[in-house]
Structure formats: structure tokens, C-alpha cells
C-alpha atoms as a PDB file:
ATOM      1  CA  UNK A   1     -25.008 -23.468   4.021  1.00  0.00           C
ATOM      2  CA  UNK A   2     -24.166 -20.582   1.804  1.00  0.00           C
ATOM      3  CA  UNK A   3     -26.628 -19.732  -1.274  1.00  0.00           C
ATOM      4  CA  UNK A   4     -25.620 -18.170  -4.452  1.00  0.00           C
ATOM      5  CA  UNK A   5     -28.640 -17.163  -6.909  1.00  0.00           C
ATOM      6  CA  UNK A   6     -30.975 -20.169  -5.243  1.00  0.00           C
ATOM      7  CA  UNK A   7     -28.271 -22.311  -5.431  1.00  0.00           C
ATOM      8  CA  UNK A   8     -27.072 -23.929  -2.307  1.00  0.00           C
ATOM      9  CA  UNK A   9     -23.447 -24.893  -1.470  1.00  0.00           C
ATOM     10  CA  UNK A  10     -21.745 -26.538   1.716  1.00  0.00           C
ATOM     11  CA  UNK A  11     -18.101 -25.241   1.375  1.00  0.00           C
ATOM     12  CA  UNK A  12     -16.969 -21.904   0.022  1.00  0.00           C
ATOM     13  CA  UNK A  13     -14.447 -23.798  -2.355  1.00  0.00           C
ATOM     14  CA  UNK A  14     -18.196 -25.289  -4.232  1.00  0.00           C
ATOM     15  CA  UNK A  15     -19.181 -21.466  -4.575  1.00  0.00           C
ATOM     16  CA  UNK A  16     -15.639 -20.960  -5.950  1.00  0.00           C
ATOM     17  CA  UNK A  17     -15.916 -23.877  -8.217  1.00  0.00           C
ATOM     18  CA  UNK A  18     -18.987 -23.334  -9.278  1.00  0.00           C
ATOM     19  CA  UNK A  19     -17.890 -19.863 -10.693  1.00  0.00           C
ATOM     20  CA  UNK A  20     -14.995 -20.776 -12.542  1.00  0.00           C
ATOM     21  CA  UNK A  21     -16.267 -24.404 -13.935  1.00  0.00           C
ATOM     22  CA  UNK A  22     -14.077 -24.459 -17.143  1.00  0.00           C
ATOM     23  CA  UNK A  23     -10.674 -23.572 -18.214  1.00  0.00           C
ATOM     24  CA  UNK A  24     -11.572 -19.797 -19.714  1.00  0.00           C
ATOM     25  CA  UNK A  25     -12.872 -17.904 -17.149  1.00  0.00           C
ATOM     26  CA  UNK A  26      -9.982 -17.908 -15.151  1.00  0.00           C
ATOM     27  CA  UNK A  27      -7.491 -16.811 -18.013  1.00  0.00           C
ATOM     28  CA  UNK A  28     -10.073 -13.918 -19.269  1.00  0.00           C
ATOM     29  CA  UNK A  29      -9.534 -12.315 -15.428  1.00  0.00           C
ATOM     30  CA  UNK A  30      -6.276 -12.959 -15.090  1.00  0.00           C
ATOM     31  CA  UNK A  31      -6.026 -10.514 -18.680  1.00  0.00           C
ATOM     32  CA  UNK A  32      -8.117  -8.311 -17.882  1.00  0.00           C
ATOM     33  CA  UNK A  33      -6.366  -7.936 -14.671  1.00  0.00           C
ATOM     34  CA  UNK A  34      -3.501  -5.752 -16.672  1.00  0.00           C
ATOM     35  CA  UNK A  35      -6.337  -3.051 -17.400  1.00  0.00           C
ATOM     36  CA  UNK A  36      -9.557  -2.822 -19.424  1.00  0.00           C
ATOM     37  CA  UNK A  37      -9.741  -4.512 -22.582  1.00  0.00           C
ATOM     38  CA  UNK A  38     -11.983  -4.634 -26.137  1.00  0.00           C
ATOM     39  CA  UNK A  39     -13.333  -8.081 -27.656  1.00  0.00           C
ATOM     40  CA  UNK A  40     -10.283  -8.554 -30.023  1.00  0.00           C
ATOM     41  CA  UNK A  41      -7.323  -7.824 -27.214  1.00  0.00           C
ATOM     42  CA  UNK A  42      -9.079 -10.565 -25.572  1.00  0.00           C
ATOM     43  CA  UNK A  43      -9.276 -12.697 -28.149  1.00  0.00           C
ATOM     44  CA  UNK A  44      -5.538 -12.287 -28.874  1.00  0.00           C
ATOM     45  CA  UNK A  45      -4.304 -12.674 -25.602  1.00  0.00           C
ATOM     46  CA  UNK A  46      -6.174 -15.586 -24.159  1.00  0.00           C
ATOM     47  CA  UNK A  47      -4.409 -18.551 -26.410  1.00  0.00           C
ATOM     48  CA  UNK A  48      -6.591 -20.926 -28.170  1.00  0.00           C
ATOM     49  CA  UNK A  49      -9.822 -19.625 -27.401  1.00  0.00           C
ATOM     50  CA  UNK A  50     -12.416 -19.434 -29.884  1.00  0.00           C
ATOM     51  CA  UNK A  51     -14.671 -16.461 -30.768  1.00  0.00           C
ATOM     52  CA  UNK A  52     -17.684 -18.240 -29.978  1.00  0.00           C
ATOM     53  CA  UNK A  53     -16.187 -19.217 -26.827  1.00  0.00           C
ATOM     54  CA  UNK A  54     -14.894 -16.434 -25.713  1.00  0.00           C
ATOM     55  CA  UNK A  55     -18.174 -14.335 -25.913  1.00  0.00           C
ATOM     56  CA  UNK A  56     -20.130 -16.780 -24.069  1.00  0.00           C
ATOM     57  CA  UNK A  57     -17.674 -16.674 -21.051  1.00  0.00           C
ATOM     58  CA  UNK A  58     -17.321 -13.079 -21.088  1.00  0.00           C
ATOM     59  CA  UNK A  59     -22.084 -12.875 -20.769  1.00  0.00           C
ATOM     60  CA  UNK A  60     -21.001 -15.477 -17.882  1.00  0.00           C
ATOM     61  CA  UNK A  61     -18.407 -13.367 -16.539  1.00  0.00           C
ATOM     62  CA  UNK A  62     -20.655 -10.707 -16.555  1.00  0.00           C
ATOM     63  CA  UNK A  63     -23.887 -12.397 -15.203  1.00  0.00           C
ATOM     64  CA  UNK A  64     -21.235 -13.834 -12.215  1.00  0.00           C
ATOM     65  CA  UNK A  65     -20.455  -9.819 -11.747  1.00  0.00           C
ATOM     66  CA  UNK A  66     -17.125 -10.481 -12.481  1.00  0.00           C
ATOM     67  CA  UNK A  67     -16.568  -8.262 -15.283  1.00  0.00           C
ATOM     68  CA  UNK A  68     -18.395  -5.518 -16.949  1.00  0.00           C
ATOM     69  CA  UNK A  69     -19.170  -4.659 -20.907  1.00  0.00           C
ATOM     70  CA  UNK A  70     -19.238  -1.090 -21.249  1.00  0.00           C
ATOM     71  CA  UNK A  71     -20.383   0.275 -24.620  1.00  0.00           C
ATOM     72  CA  UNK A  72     -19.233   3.453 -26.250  1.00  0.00           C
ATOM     73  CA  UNK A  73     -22.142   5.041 -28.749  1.00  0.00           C
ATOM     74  CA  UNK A  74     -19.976   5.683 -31.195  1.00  0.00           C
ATOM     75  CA  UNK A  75     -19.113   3.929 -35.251  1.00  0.00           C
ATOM     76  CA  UNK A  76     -18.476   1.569 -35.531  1.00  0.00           C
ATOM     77  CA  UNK A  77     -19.474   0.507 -31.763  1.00  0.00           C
ATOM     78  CA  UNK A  78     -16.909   0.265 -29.101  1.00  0.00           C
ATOM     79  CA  UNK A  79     -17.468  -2.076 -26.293  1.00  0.00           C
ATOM     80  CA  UNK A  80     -14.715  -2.352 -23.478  1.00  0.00           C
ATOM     81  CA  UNK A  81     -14.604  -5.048 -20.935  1.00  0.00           C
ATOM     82  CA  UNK A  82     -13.326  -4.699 -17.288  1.00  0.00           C
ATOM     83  CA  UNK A  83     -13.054  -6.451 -13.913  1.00  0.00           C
ATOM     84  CA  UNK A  84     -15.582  -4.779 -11.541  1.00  0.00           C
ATOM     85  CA  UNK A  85     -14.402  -4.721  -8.271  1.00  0.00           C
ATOM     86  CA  UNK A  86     -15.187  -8.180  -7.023  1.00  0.00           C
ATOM     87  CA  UNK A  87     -13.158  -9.657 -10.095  1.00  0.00           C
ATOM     88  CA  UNK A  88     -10.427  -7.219  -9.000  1.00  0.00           C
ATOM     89  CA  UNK A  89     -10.149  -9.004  -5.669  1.00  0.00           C
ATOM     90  CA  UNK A  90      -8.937 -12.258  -7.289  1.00  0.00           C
ATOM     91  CA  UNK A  91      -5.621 -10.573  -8.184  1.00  0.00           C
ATOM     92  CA  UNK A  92      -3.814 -11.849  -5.189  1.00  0.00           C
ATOM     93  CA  UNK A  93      -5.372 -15.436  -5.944  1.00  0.00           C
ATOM     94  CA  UNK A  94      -4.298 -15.527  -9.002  1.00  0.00           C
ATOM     95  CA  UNK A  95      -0.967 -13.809  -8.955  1.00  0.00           C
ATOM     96  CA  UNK A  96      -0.446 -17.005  -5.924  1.00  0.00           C
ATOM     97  CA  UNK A  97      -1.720 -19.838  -8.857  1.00  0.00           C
ATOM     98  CA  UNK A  98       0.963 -18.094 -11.259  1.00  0.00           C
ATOM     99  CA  UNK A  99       3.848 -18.625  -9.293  1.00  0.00           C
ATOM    100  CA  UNK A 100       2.291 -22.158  -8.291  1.00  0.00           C
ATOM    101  CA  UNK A 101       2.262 -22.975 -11.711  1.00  0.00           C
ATOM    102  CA  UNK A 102       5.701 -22.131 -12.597  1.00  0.00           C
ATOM    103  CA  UNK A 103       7.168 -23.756  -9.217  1.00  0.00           C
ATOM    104  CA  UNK A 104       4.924 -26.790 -10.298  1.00  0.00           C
ATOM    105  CA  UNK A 105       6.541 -26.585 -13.699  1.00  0.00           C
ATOM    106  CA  UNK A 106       9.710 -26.272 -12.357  1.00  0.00           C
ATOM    107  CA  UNK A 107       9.054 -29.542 -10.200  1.00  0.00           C
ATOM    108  CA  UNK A 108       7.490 -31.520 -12.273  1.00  0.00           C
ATOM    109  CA  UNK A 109       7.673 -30.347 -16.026  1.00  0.00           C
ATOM    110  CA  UNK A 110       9.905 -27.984 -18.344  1.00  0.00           C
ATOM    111  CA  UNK A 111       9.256 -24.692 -19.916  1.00  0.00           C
ATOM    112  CA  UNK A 112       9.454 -24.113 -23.589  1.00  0.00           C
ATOM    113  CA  UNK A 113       9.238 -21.137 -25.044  1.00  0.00           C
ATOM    114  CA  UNK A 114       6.352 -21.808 -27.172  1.00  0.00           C
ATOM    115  CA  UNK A 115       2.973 -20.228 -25.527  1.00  0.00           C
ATOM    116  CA  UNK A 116       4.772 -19.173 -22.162  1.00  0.00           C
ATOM    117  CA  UNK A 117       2.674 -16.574 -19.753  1.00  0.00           C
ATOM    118  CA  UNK A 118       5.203 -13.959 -19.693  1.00  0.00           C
ATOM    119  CA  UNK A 119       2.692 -11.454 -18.022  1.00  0.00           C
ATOM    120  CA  UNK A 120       2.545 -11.542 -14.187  1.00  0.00           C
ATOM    121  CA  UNK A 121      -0.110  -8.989 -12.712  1.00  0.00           C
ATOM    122  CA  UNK A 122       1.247  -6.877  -9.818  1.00  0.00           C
ATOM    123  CA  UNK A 123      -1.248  -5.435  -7.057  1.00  0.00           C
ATOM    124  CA  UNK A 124      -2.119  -1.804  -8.293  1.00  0.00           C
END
């Protein structure tokens, strides 16, 4: 049995799915995997998302220990947001579902150039 904040799961793929349950959280790491990043970077880089949205993944982010919200006292505030180092160690995981996803693309799709992931996030 493994437990996660009282929450019991029998396979470490539950944990896993548990943590990233939606379509965002996944894309805001994979970002913020190129280096730390403010609200608005975010919010232009991760496609579709709304504002609402994307703040209420980032507090789950953060509450997962994923990320971290560091804010600046300065005017008008500054808050930057950045992988702490458990969120680092998905980099290999997700640089392996990138090149899934194009293979799979490759395989079974086509690739326009409209909204293409150019980025690809190399180990540091």
C-alpha cells in the first residue's frame, strides 16, 4: 500500500495519476522545466489555458510540492514560479512523453503547424 497525505493507493501509477488528474498540470512542468517563470510567461506559453485555470493548478502544483511561488517585495509585486526539485525529476519523463507524442503523431496523425510544441527540454 503506499499513502500520500491519508490517501491510500495500490500501484505507484494511482499516486502518479492522482497527481496529474487533468490536462494542465503536466504542460505547466513541462514549461517551467526551461527555467523559472512569472504568472503571465505562463499564461502565454501554456496554449488555451485560462487565467482562472491556470492559478488554481499552479496552488495545486504547489500544495503537490511540485513547484514553488516565490514573491519578490517589491511594486508592483513580483511573484516567480519554479519546479522544486521533485518537479525537476520529471524532466526525463516528460522529455520520453514528448518524443512519444511526436512518434505517435507520426504513426497515427499529421503535424500542422498551427500550435506545434517546438520546445523540447534537455537534462541540465
Amino acid at each position: 500500500m503506499y499513502i500520500v497525505n491519508e490517501k491510500e493507493f495500490r500501484c505507484p501509477v494511482s499516486v502518479t495519476n492522482d497527481v496529474f488528474n487533468d490536462k494542465w498540470k503536466l504542460a505547466i512542468v513541462w514549461h517551467l522545466l526551461d527555467g523559472d517563470k512569472r504568472y503571465k510567461e505562463l499564461h502565454e506559453e501554456v496554449c488555451e489555458i485560462t487565467q482562472k485555470t491556470l492559478t488554481v493548478k499552479l496552488k495545486e502544483l504547489e500544495q503537490k510540492r511540485l513547484i514553488k511561488r516565490e514573491v519578490f517585495a517589491e511594486v508592483p509585486p513580483k511573484v516567480v514560479y519554479s519546479l522544486t526539485p521533485i518537479g525537476e525529476s520529471l524532466r526525463d519523463v516528460l522529455n520520453a512523453m514528448h518524443s512519444w507524442g511526436i512518434k505517435y503523431v507520426n504513426e497515427c496523425g499529421e503535424v500542422t503547424e498551427d500550435n506545434t510544441c517546438i520546445i523540447s527540454v534537455e537534462n541540465n
